[in-house]
ModelCIF file with pLDDT and N, C-alpha, C, O atoms, coordinates in Angstrom:
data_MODEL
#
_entry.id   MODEL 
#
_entity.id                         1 
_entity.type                       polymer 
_entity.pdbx_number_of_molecules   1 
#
_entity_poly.entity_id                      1 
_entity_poly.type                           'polypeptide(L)' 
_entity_poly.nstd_linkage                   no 
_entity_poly.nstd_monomer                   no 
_entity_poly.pdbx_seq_one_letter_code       
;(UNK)(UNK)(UNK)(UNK)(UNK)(UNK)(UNK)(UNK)(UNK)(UNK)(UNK)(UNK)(UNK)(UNK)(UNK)(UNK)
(UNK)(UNK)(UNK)(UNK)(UNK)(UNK)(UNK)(UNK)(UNK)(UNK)(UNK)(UNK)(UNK)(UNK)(UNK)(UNK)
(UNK)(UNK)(UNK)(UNK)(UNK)(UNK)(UNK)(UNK)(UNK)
;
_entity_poly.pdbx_seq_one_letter_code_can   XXXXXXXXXXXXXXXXXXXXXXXXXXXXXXXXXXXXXXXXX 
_entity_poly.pdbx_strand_id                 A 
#
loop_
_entity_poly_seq.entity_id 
_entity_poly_seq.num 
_entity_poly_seq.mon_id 
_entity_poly_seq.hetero 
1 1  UNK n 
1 2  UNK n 
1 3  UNK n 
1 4  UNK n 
1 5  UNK n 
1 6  UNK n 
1 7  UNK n 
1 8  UNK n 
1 9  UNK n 
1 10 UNK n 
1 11 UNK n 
1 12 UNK n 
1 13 UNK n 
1 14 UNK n 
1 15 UNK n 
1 16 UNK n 
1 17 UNK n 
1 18 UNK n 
1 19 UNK n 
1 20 UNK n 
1 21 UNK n 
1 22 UNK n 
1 23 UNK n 
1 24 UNK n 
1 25 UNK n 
1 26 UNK n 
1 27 UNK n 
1 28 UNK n 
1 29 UNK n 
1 30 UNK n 
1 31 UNK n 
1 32 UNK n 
1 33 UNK n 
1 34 UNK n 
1 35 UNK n 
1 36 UNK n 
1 37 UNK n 
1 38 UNK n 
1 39 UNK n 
1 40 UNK n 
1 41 UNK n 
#
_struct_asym.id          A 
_struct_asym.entity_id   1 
#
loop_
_ma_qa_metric.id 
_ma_qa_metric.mode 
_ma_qa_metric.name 
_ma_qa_metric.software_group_id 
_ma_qa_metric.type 
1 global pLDDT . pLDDT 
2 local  pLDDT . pLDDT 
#
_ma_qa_metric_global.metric_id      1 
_ma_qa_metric_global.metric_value   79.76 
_ma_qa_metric_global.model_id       1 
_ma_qa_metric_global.ordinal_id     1 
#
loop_
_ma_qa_metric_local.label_asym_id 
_ma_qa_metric_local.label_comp_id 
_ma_qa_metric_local.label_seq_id 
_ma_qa_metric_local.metric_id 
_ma_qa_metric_local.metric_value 
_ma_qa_metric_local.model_id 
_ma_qa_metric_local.ordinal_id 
A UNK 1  2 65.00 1 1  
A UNK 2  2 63.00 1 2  
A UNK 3  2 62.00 1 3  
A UNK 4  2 61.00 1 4  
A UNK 5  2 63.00 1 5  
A UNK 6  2 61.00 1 6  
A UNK 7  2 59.00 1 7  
A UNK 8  2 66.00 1 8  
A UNK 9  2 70.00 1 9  
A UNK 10 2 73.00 1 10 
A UNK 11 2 74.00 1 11 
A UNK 12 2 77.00 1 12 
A UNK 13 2 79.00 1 13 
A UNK 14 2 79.00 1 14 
A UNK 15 2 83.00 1 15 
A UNK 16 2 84.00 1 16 
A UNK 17 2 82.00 1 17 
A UNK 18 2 83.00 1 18 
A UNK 19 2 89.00 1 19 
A UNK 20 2 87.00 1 20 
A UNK 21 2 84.00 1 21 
A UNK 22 2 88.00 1 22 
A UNK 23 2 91.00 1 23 
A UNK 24 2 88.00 1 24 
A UNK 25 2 87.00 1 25 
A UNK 26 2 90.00 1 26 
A UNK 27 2 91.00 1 27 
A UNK 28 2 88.00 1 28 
A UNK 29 2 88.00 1 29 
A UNK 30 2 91.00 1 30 
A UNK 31 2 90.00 1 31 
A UNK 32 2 86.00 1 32 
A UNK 33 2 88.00 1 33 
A UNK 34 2 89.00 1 34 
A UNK 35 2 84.00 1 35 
A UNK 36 2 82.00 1 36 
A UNK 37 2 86.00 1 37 
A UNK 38 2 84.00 1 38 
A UNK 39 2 78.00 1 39 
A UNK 40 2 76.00 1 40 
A UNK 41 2 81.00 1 41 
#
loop_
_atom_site.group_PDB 
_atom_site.id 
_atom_site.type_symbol 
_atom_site.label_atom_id 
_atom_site.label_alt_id 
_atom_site.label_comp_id 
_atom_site.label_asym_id 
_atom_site.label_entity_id 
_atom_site.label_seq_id 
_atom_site.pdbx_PDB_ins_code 
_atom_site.Cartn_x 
_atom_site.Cartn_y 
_atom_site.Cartn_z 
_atom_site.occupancy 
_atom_site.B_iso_or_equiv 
_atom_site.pdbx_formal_charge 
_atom_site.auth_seq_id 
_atom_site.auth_comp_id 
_atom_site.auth_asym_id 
_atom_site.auth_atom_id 
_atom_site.pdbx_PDB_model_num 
ATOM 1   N N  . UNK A 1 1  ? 109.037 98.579  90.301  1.00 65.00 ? 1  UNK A N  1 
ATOM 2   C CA . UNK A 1 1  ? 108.929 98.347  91.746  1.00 65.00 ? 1  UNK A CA 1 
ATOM 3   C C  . UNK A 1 1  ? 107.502 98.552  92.252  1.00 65.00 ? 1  UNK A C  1 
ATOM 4   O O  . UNK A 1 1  ? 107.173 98.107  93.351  1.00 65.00 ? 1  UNK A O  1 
ATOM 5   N N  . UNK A 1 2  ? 106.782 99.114  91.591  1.00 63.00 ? 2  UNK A N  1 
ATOM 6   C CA . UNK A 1 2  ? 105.053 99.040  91.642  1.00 63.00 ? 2  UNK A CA 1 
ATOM 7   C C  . UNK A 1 2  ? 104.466 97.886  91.723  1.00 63.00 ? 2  UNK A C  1 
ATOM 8   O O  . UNK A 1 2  ? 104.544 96.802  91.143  1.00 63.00 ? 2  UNK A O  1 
ATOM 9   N N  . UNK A 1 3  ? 103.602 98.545  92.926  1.00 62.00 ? 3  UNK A N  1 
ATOM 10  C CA . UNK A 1 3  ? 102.938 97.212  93.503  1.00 62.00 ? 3  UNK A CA 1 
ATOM 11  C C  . UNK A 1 3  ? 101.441 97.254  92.066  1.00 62.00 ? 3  UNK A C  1 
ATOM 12  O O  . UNK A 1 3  ? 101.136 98.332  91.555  1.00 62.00 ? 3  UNK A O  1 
ATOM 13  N N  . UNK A 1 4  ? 100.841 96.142  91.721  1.00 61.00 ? 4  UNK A N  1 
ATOM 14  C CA . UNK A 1 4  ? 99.682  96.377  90.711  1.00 61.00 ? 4  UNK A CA 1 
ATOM 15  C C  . UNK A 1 4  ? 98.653  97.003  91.455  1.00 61.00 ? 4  UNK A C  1 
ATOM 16  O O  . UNK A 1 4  ? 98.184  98.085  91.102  1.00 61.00 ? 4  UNK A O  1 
ATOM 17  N N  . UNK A 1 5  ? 98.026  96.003  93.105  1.00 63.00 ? 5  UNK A N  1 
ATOM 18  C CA . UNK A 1 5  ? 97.125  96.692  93.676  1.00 63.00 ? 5  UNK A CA 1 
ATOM 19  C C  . UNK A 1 5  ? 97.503  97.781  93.679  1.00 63.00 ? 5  UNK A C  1 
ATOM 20  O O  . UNK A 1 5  ? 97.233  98.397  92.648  1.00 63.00 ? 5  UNK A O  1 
ATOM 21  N N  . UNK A 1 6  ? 98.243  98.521  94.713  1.00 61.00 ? 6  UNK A N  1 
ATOM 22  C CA . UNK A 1 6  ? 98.231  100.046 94.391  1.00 61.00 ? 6  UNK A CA 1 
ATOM 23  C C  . UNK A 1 6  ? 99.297  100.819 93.896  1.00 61.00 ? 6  UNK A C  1 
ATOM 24  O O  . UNK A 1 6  ? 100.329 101.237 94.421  1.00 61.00 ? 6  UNK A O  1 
ATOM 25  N N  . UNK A 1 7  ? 98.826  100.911 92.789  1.00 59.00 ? 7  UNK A N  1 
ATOM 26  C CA . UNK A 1 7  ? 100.035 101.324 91.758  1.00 59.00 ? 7  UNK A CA 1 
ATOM 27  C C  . UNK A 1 7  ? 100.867 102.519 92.144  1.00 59.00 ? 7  UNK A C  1 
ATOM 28  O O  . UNK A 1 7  ? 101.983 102.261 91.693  1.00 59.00 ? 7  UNK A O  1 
ATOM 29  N N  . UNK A 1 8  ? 100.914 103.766 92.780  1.00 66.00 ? 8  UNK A N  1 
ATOM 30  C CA . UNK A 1 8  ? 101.599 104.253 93.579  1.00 66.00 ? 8  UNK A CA 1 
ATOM 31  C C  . UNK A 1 8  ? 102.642 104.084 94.617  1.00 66.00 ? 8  UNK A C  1 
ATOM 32  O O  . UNK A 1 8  ? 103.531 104.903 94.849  1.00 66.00 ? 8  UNK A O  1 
ATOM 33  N N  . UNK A 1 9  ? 102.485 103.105 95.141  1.00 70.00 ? 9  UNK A N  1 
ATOM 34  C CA . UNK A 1 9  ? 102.831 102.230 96.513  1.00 70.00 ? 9  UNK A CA 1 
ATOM 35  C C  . UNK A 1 9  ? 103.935 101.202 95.611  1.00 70.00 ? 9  UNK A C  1 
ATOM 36  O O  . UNK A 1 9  ? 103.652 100.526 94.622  1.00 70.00 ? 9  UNK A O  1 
ATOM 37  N N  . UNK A 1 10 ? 105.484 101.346 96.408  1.00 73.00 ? 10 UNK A N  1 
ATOM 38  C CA . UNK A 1 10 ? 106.531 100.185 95.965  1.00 73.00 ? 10 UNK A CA 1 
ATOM 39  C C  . UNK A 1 10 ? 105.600 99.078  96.929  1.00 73.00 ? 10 UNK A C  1 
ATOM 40  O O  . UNK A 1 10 ? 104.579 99.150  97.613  1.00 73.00 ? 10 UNK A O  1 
ATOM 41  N N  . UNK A 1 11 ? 106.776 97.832  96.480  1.00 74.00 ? 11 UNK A N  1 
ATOM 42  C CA . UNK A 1 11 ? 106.083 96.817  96.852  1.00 74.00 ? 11 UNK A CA 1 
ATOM 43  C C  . UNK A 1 11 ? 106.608 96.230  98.381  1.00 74.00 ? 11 UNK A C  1 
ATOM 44  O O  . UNK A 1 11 ? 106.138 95.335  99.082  1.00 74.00 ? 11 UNK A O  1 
ATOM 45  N N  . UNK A 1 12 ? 107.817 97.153  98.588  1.00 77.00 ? 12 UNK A N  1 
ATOM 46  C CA . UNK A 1 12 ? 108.576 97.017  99.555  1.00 77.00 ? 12 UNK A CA 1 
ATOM 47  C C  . UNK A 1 12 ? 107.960 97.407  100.631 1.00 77.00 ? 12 UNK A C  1 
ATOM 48  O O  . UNK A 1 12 ? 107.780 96.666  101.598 1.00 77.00 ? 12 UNK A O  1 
ATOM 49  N N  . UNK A 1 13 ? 107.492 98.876  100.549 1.00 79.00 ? 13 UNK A N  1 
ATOM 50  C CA . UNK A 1 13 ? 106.836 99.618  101.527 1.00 79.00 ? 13 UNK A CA 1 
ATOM 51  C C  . UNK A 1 13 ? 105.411 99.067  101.934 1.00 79.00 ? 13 UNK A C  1 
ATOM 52  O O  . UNK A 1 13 ? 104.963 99.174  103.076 1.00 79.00 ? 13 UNK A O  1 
ATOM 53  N N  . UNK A 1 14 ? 104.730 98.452  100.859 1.00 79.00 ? 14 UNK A N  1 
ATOM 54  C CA . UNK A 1 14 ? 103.280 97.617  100.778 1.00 79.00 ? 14 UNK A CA 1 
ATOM 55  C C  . UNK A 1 14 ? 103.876 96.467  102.445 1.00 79.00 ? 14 UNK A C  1 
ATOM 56  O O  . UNK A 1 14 ? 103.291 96.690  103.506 1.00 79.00 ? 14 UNK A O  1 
ATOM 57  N N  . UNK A 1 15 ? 105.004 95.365  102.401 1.00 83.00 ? 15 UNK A N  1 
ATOM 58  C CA . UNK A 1 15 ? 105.293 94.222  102.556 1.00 83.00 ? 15 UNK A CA 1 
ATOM 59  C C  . UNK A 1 15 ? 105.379 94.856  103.985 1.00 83.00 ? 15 UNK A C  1 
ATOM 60  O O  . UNK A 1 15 ? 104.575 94.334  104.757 1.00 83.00 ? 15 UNK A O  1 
ATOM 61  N N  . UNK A 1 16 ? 106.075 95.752  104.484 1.00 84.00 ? 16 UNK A N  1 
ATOM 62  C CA . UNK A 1 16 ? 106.908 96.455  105.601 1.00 84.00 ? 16 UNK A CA 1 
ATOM 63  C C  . UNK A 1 16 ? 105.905 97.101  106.415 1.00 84.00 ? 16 UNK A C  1 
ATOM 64  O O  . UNK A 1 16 ? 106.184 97.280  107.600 1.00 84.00 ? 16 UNK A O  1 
ATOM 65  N N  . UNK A 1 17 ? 104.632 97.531  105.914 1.00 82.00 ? 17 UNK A N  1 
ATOM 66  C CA . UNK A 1 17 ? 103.404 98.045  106.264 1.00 82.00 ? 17 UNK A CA 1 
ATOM 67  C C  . UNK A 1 17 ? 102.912 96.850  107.032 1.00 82.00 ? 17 UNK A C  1 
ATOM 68  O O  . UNK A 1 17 ? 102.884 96.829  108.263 1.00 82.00 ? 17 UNK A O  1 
ATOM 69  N N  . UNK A 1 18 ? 102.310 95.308  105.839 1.00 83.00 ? 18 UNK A N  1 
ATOM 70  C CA . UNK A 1 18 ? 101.656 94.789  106.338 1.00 83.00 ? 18 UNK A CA 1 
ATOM 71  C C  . UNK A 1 18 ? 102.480 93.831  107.216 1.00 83.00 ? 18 UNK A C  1 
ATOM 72  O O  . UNK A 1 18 ? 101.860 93.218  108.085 1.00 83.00 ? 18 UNK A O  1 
ATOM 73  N N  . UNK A 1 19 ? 103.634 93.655  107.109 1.00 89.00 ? 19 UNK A N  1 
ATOM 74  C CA . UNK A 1 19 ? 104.288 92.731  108.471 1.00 89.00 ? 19 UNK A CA 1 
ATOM 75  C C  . UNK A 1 19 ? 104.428 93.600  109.974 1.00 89.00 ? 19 UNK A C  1 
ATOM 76  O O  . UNK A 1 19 ? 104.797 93.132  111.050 1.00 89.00 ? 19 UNK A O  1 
ATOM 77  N N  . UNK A 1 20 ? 104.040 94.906  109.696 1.00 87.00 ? 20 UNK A N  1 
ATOM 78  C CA . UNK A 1 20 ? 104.098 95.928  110.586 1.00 87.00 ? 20 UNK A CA 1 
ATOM 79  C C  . UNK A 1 20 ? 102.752 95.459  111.476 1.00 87.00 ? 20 UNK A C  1 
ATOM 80  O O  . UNK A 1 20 ? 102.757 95.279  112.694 1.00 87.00 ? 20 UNK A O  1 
ATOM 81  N N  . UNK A 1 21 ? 101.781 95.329  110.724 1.00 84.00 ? 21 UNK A N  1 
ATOM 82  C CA . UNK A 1 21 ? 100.226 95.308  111.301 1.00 84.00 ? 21 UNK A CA 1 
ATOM 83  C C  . UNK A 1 21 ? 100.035 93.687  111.501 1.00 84.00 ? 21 UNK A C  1 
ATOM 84  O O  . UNK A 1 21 ? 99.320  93.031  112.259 1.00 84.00 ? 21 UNK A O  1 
ATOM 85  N N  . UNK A 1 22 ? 100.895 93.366  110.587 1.00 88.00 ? 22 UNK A N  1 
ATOM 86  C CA . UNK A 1 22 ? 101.073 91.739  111.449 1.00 88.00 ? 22 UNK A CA 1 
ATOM 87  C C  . UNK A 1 22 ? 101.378 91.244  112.653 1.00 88.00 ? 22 UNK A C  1 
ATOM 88  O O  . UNK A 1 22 ? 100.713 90.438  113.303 1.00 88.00 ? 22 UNK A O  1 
ATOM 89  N N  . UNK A 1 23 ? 102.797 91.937  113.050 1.00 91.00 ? 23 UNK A N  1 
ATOM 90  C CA . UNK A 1 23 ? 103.026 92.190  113.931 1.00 91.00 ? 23 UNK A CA 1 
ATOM 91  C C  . UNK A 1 23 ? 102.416 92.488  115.423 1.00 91.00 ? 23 UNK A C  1 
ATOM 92  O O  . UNK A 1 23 ? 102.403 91.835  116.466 1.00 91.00 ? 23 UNK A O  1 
ATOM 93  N N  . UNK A 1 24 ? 101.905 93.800  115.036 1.00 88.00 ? 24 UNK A N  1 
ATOM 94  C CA . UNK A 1 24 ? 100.493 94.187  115.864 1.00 88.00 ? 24 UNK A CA 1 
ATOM 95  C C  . UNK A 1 24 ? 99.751  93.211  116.747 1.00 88.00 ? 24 UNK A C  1 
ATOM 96  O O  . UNK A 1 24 ? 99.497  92.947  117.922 1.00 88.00 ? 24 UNK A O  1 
ATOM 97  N N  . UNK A 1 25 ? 99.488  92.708  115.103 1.00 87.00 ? 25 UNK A N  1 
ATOM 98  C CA . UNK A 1 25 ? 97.784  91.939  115.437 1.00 87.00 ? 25 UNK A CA 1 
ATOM 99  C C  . UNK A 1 25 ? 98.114  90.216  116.213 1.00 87.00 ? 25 UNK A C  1 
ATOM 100 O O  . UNK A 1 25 ? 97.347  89.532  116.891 1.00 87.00 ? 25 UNK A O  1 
ATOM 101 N N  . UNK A 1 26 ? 99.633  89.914  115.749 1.00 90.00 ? 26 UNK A N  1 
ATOM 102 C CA . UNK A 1 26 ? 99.700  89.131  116.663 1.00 90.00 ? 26 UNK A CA 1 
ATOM 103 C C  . UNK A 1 26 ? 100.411 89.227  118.473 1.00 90.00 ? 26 UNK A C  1 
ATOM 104 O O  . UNK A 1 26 ? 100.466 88.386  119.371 1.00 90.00 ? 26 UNK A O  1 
ATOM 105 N N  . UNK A 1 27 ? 100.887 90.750  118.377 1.00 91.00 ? 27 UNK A N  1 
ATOM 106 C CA . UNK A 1 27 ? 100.868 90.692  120.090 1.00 91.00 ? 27 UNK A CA 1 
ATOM 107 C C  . UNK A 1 27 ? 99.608  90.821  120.273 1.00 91.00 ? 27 UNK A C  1 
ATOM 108 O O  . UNK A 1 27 ? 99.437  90.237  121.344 1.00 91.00 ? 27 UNK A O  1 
ATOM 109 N N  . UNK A 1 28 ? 98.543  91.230  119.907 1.00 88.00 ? 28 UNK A N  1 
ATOM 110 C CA . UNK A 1 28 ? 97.643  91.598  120.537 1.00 88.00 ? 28 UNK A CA 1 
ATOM 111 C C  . UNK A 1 28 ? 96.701  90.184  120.634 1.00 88.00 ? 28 UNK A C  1 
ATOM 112 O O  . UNK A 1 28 ? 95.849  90.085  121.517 1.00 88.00 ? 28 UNK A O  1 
ATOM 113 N N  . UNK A 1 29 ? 96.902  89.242  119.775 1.00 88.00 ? 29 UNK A N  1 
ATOM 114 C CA . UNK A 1 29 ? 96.609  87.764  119.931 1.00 88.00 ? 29 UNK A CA 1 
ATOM 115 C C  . UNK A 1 29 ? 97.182  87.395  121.433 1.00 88.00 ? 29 UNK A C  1 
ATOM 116 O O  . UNK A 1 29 ? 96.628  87.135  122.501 1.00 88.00 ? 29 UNK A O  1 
ATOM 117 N N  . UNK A 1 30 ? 98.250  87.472  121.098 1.00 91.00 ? 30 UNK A N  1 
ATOM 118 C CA . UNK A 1 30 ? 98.819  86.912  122.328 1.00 91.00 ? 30 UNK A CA 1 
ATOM 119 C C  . UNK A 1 30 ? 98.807  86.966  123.793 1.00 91.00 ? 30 UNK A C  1 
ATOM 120 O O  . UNK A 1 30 ? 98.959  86.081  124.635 1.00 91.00 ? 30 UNK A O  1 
ATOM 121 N N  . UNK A 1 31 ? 98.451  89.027  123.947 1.00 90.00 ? 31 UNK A N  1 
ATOM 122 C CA . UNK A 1 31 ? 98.006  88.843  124.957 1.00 90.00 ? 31 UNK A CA 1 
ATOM 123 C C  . UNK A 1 31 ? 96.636  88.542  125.133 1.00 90.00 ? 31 UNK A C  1 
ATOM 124 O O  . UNK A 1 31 ? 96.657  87.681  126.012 1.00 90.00 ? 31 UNK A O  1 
ATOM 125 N N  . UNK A 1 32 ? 95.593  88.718  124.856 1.00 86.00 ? 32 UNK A N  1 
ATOM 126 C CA . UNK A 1 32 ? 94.352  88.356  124.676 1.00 86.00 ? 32 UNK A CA 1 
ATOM 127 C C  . UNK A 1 32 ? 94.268  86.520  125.064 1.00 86.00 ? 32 UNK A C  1 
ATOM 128 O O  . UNK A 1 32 ? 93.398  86.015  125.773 1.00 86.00 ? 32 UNK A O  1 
ATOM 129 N N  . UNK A 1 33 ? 95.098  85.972  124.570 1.00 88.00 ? 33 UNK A N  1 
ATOM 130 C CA . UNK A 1 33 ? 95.468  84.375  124.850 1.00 88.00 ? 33 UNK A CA 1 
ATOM 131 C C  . UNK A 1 33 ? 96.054  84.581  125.945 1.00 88.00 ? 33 UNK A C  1 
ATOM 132 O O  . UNK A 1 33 ? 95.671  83.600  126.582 1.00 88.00 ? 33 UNK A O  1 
ATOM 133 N N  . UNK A 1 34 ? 96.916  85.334  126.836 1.00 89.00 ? 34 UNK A N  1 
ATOM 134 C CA . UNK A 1 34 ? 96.991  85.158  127.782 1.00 89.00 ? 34 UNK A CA 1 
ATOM 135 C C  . UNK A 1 34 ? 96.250  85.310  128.850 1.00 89.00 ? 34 UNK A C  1 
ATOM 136 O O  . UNK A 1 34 ? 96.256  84.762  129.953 1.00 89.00 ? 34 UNK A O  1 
ATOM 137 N N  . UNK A 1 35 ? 95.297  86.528  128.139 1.00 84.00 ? 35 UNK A N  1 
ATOM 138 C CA . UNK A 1 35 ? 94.558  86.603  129.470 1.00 84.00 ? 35 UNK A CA 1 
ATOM 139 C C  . UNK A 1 35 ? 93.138  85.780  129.975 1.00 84.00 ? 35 UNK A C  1 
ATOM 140 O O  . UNK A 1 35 ? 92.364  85.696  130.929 1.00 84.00 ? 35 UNK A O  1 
ATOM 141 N N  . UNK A 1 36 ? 93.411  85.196  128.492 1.00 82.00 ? 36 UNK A N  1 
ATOM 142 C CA . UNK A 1 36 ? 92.230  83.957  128.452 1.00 82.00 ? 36 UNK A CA 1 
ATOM 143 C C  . UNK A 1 36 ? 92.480  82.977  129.287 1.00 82.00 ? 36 UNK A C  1 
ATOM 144 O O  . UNK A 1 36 ? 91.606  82.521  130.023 1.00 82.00 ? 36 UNK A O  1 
ATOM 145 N N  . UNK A 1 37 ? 93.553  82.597  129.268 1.00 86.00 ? 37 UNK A N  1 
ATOM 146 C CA . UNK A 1 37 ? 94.251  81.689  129.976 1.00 86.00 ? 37 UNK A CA 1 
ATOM 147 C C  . UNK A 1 37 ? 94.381  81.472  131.502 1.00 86.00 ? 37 UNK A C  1 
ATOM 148 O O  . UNK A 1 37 ? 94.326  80.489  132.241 1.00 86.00 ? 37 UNK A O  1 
ATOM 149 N N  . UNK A 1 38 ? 94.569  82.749  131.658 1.00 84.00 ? 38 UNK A N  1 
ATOM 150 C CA . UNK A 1 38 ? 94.348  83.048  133.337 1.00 84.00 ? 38 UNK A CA 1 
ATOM 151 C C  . UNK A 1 38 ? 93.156  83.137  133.456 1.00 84.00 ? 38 UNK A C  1 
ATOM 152 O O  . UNK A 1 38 ? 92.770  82.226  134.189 1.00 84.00 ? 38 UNK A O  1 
ATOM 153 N N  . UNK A 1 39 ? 92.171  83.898  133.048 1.00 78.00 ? 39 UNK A N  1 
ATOM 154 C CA . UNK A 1 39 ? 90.842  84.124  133.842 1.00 78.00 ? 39 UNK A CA 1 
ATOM 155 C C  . UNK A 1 39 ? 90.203  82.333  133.582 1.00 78.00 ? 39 UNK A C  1 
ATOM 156 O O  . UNK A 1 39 ? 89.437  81.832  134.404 1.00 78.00 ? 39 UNK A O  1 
ATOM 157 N N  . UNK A 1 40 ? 90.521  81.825  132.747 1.00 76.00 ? 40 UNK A N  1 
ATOM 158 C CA . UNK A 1 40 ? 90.089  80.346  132.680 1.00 76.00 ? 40 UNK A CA 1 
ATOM 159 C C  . UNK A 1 40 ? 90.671  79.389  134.138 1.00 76.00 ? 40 UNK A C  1 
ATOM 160 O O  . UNK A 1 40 ? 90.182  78.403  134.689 1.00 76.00 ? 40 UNK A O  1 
ATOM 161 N N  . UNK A 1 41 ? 91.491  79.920  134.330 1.00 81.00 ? 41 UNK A N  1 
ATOM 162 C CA . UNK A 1 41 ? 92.148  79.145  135.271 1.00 81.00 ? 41 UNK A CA 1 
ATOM 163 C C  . UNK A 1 41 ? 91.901  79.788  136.746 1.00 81.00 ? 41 UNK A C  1 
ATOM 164 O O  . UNK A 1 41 ? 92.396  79.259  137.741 1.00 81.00 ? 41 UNK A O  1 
#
């Protein structure tokens, strides 16, 4: 269940991390696009 990059780390917890910060990074897209949107307008 070892991930190769970090061999400590399952691969589950690796996946669940980075859809976590995926997550994140796309509300924070989004609002950022929104507020682009308005001050453009």
């Amino acid at each position: 269940e070892c991930s190769n990059m970090a061999p400590l780390y399952s691969r589950s917890y690796l996946v669940f991390w980075a859809v976590l910060n995926l997550l994140t990074f796309t509300v924070m897209v989004a609002v950022y696009t929104r507020i682009f949107i308005y001050v453009r307008r």
